[in-house]
N, C-alpha and C. Protein backbone atom coordinates (compact mmCIF):
# COMPACT_ATOMS: atom_id res chain seq x y z
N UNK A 1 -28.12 54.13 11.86
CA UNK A 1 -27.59 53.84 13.15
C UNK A 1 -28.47 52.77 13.82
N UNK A 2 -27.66 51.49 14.40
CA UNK A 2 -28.74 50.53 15.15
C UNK A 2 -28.48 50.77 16.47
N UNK A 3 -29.42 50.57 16.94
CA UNK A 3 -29.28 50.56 18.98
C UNK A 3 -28.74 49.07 19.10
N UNK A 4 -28.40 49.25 20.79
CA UNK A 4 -27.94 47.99 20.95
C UNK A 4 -29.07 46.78 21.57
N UNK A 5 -28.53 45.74 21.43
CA UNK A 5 -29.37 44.37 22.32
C UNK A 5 -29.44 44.89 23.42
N UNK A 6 -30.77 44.77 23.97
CA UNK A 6 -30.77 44.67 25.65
C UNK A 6 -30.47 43.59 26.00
N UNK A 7 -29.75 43.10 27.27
CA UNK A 7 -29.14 42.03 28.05
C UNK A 7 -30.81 41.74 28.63
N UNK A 8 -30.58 40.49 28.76
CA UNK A 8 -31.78 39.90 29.07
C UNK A 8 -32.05 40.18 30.65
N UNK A 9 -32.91 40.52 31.41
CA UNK A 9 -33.12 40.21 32.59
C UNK A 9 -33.67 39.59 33.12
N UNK A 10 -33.44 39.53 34.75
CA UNK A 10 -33.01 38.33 35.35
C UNK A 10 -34.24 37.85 35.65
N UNK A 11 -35.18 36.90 36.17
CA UNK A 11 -36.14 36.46 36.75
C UNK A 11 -36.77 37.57 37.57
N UNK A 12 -35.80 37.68 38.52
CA UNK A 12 -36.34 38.05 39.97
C UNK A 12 -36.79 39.86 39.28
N UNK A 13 -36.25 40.51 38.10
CA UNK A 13 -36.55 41.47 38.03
C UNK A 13 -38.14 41.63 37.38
N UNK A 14 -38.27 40.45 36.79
CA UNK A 14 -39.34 40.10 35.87
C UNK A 14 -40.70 39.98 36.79
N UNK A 15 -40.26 38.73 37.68
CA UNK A 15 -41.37 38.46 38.38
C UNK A 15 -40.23 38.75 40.10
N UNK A 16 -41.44 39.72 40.44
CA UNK A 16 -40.89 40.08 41.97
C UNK A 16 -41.30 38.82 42.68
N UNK A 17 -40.64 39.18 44.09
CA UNK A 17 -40.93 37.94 45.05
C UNK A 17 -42.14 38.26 45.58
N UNK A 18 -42.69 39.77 45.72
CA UNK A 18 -44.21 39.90 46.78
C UNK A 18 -44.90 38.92 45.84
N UNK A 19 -44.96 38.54 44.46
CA UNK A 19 -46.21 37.91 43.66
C UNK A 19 -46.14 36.00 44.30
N UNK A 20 -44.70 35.67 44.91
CA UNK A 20 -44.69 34.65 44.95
C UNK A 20 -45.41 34.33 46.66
N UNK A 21 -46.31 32.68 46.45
CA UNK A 21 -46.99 32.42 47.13
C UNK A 21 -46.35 31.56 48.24
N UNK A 22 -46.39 31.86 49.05
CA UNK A 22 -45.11 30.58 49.90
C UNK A 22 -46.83 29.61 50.54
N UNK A 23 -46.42 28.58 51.00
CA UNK A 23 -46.63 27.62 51.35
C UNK A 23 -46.77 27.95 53.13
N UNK A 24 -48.39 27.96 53.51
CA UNK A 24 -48.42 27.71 54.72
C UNK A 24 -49.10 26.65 55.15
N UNK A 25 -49.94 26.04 54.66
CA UNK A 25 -50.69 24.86 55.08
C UNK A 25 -49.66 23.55 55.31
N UNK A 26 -50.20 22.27 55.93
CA UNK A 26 -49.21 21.24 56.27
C UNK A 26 -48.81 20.66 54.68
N UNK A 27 -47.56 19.93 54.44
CA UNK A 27 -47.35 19.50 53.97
C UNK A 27 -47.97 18.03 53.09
N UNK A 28 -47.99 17.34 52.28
CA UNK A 28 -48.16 15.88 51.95
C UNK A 28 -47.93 14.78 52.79
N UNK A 29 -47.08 15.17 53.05
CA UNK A 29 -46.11 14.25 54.04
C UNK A 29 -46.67 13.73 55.04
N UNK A 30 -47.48 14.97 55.95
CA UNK A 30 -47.41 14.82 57.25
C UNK A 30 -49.20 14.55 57.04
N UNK A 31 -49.91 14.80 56.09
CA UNK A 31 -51.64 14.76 55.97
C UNK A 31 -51.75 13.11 56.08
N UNK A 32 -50.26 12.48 54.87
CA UNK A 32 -50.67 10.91 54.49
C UNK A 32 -50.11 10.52 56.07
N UNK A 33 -49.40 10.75 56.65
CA UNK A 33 -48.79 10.06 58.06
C UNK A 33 -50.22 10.30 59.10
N UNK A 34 -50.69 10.81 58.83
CA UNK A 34 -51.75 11.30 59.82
C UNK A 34 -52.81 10.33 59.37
N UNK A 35 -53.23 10.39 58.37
CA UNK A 35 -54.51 9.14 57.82
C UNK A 35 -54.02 8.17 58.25
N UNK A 36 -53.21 7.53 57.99
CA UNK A 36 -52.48 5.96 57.85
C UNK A 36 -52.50 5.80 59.37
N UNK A 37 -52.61 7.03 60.63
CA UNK A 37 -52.05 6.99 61.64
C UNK A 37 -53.23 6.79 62.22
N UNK A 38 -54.37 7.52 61.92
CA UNK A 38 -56.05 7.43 62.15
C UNK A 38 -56.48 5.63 61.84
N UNK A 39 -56.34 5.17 60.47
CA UNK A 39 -56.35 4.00 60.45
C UNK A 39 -55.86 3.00 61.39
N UNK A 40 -54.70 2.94 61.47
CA UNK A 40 -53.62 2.16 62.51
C UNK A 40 -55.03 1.67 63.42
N UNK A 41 -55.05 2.96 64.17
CA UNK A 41 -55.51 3.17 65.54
C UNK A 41 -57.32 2.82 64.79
N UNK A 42 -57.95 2.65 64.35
CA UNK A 42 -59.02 2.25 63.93
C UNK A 42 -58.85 0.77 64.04
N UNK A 43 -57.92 0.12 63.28
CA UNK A 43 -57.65 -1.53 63.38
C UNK A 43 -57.87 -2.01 64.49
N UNK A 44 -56.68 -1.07 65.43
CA UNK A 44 -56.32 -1.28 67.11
C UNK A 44 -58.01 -1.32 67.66
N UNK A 45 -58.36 -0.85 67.62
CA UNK A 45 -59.79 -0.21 68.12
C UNK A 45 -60.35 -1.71 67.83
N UNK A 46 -60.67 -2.00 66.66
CA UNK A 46 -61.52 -2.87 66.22
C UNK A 46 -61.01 -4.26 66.74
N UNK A 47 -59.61 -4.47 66.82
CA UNK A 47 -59.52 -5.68 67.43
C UNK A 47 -59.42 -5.97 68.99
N UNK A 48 -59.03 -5.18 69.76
CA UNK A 48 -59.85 -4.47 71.36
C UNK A 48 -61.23 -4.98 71.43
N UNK A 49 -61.99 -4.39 70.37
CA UNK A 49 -63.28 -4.70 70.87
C UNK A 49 -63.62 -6.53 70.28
N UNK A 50 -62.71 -6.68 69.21
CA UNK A 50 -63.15 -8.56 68.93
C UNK A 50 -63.17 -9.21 70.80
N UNK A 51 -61.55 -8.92 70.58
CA UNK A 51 -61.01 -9.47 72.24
C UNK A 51 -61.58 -9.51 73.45
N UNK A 52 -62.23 -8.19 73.72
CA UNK A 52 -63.67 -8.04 74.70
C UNK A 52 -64.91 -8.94 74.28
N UNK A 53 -65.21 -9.10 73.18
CA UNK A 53 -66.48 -9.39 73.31
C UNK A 53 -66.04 -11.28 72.97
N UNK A 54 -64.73 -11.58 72.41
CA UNK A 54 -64.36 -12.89 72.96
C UNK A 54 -64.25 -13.42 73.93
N UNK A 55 -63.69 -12.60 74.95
CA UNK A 55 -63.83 -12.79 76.47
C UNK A 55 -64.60 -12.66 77.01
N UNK A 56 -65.44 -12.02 76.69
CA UNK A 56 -66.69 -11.86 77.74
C UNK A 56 -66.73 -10.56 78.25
N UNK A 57 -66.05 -9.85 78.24
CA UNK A 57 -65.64 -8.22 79.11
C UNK A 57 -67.09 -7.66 77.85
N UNK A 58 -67.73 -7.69 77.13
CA UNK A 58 -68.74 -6.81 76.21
C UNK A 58 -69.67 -7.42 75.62
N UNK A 59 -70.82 -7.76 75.72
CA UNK A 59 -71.78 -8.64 74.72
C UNK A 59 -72.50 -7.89 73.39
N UNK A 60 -72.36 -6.58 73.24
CA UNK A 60 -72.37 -5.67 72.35
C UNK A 60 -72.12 -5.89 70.91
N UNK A 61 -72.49 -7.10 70.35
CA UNK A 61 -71.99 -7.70 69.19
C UNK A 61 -72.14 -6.48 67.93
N UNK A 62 -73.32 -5.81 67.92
CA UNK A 62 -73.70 -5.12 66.83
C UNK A 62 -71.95 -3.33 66.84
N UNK A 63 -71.52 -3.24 67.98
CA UNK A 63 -70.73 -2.04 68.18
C UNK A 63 -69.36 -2.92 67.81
N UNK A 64 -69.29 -4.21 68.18
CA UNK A 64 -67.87 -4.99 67.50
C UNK A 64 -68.17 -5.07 66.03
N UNK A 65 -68.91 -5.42 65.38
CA UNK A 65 -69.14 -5.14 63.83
C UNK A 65 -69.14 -4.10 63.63
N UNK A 66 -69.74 -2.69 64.17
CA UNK A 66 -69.29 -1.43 63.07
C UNK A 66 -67.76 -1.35 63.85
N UNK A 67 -67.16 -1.43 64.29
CA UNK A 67 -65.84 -1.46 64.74
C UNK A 67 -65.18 -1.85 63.21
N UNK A 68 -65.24 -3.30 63.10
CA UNK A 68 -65.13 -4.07 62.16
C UNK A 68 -65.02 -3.63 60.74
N UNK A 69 -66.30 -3.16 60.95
CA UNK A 69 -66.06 -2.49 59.59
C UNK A 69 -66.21 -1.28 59.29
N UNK A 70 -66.24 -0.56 60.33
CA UNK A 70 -65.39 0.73 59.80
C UNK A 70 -63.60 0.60 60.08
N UNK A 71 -63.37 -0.02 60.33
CA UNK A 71 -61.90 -0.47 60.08
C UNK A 71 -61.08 -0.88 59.27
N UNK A 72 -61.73 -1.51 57.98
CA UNK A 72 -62.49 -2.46 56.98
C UNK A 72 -62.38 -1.05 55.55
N UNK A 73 -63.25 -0.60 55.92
CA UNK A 73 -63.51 0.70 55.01
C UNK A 73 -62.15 1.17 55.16
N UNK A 74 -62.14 1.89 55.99
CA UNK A 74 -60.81 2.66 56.22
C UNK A 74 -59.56 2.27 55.40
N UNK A 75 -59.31 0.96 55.62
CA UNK A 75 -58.44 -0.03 55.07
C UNK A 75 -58.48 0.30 53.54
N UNK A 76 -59.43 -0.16 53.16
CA UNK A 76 -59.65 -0.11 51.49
C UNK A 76 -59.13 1.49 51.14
N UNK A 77 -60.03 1.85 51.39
CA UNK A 77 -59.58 3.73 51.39
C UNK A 77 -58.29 4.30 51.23
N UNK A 78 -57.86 3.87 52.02
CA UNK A 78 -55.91 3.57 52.10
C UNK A 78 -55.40 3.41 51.07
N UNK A 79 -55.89 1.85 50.67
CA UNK A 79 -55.27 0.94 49.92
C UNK A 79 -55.40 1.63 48.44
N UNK A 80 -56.86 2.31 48.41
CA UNK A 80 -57.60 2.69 46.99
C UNK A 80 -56.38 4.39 46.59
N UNK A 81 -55.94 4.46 48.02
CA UNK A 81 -55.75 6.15 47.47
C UNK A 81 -53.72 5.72 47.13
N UNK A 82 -53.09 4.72 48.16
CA UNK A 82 -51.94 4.49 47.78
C UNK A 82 -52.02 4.00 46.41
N UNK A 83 -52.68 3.28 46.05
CA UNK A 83 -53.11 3.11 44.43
C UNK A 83 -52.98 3.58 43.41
N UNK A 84 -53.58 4.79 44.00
CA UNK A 84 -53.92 6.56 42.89
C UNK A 84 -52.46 6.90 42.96
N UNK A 85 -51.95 6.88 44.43
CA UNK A 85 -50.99 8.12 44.21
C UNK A 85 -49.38 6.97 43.05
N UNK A 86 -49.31 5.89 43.07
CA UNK A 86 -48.58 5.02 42.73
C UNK A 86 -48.74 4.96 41.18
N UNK A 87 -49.72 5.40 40.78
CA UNK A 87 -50.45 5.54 39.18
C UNK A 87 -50.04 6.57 38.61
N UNK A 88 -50.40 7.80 39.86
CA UNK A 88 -50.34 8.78 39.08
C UNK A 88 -48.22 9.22 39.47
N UNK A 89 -47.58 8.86 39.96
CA UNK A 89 -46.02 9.11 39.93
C UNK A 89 -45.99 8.02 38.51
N UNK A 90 -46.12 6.59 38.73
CA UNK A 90 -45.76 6.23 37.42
C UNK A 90 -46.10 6.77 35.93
N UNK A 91 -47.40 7.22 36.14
CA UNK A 91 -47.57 8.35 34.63
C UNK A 91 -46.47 9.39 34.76
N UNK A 92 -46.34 10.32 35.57
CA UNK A 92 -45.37 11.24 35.71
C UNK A 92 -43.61 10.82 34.80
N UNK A 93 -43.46 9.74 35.62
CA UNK A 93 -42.16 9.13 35.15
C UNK A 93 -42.49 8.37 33.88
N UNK A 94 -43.42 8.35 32.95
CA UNK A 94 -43.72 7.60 31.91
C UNK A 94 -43.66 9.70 30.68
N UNK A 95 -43.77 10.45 31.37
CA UNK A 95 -43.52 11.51 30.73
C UNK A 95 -42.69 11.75 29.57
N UNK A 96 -42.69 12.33 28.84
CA UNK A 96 -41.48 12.57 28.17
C UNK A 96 -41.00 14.10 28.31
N UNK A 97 -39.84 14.54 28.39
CA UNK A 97 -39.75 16.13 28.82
C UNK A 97 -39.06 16.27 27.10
């Protein structure tokens, strides 16, 4: 005498939902909008202070250079990480499934 096949079951019986982890921290989305948004306003900053100390409103030359270039940095930083993330989607899509 043979027994029968068990019918396969379903996911959700396999793995319950208490094991699954939901997502509370911010998103990707909103971390890269936020840097890029910090930067912006770093540029802004830095060219404020060129404009003052072109005009005359600041003689502070050494606080318009780290302006400068921490604005500068920032920039690259940006540039270095849109880089990464542009590398690493094209490996992704270079995948084979």
């Amino acid at each position: 005498m043979t027994t029968p096949i068990e019918p396969i079951k379903p996911i959700k019986q396999i793995l319950p939902e208490t094991n699954v982890q939901k997502r509370t921290g911010p998103d990707f989305k909103k971390i890269l909008e936020s840097a890029i948004e910090k930067v912006n306003s770093t540029t802004k900053n830095a060219e404020q202070a060129a404009t003052n100390f072109a005009t005359g409103k600041t003689s502070d030359i050494h606080s318009v250079i780290i302006a400068a270039e921490k604005a500068d940095i920032m920039l690259q930083l940006t540039t270095e990480v849109r880089n990464k993330i542009v590398e690493s989607y094209r490996e992704i899509m270079r995948m084979q499934i």
